[in-house]
Protein backbone atom coordinates (compact mmCIF):
# COMPACT_ATOMS: atom_id res chain seq x y z
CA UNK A 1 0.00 0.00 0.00
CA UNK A 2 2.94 2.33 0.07
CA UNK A 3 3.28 2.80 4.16
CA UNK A 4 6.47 2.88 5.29
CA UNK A 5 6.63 1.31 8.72
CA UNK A 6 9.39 0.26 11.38
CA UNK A 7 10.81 -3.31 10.84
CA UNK A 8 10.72 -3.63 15.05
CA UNK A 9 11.06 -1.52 17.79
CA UNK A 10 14.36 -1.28 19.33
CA UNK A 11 14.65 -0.07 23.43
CA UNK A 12 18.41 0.19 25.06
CA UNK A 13 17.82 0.20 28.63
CA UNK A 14 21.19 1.05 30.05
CA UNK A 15 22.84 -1.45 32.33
CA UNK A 16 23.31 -0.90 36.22
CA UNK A 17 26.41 1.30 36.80
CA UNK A 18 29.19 -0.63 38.27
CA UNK A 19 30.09 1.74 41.10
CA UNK A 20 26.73 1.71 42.51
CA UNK A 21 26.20 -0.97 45.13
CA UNK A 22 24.61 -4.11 44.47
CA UNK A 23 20.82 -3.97 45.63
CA UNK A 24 19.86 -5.19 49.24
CA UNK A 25 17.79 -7.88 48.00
CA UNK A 26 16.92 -10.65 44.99
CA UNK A 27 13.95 -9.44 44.68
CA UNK A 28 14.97 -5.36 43.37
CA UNK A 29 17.35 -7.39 40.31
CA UNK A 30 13.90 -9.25 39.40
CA UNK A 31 12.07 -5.88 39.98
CA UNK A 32 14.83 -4.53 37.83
CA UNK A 33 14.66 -7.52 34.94
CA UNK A 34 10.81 -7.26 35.17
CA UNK A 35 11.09 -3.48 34.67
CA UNK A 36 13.59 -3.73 31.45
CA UNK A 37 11.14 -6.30 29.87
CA UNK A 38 8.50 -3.91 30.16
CA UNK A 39 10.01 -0.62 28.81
CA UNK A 40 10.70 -3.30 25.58
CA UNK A 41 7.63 -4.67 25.45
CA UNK A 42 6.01 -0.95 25.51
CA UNK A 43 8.45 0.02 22.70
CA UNK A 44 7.20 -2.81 20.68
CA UNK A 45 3.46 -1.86 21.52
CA UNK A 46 4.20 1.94 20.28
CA UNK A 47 5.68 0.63 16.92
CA UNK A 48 2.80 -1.84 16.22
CA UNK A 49 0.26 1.04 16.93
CA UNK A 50 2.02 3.01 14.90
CA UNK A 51 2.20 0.87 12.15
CA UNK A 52 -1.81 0.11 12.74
CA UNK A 53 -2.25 3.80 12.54
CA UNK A 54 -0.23 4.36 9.21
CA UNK A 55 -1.80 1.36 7.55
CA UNK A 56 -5.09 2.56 8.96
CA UNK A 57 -5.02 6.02 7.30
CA UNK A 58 -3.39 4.90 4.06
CA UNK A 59 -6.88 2.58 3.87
CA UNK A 60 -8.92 5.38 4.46
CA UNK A 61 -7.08 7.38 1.45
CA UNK A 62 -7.52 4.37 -0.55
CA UNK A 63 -11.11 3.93 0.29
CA UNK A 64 -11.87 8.07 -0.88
CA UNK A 65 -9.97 7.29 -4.21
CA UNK A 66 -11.71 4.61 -4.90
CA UNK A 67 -14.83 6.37 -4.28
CA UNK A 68 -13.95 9.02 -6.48
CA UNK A 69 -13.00 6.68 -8.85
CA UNK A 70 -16.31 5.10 -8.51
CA UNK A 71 -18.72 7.75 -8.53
CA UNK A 72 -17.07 10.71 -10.65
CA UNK A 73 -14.20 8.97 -12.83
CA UNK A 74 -15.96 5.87 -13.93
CA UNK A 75 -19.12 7.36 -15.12
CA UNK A 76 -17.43 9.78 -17.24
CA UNK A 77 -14.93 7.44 -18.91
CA UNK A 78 -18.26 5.20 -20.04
CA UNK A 79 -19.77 8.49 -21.57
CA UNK A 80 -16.94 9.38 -23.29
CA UNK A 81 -16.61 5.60 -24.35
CA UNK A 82 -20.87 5.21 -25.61
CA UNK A 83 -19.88 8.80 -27.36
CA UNK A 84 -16.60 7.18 -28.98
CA UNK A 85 -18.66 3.58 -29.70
CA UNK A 86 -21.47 5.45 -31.57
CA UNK A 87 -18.95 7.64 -33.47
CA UNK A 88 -17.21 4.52 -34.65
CA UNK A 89 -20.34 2.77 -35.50
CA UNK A 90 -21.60 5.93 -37.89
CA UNK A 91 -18.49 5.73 -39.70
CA UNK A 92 -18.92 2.20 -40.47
CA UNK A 93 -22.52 2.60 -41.27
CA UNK A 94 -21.24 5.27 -43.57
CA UNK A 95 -18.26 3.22 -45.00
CA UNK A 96 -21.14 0.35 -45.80
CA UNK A 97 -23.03 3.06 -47.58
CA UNK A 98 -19.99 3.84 -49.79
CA UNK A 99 -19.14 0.90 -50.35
CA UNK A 100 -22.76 0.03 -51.53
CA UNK A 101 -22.92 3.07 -53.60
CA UNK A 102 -19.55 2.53 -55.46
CA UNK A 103 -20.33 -1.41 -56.26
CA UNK A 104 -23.97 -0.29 -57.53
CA UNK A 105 -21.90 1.97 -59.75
CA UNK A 106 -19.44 -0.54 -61.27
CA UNK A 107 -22.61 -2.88 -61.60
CA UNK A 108 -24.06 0.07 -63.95
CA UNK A 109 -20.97 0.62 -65.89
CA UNK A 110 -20.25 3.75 -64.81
């Protein structure tokens, strides 16, 4: 359709500094882990909505140029096309009538 969207999110969450002190208990690394995974999973969220919105509004576009197409566009090119087939229909008619004429000649002798 044309959207451009991210290939995946990408989140750097920075490591603990080594000069700080390692935390009291197990439970603030797991805290800490659990935290990470979350900031990730949110930048993957944002990026799929995103992407949903993008692909969302390119639809909508699509859907009013195919309505134009439908209701302004397509009527016109069959008028000009029933103009075009009726043109092309009186010049054969016509050519038959020459053609008719000019072998009722030659069948006269003239």
């Amino acid at each position: 359709m044309g959207v451009r969207l991210p290939r995946a999110a990408s989140c750097a969450v920075p490591d603990a500094d080594p000069d700080e002190p390692a935390p009291a208990n197990t439970a603030l690394v797991h805290a800490g882990a659990a935290y990470a995974d979350a900031v990730r999973a949110a930048a993957e969220y944002a990026a799929a909505g995103a992407a949903a919105r993008a692909v969302g509004d390119e639809l909508l576009s699509t859907r009013r140029r195919v309505r134009a197409v439908r209701r302004h566009w397509t009527p016109r090119l069959e008028t000009v096309l029933a103009r075009v087939d009726a043109g092309l229909e009186q010049n054969e008619h016509e050519d038959a009538v020459r053609r008719r004429w000019v072998a009722d000649m030659q069948a006269q002798g003239r």
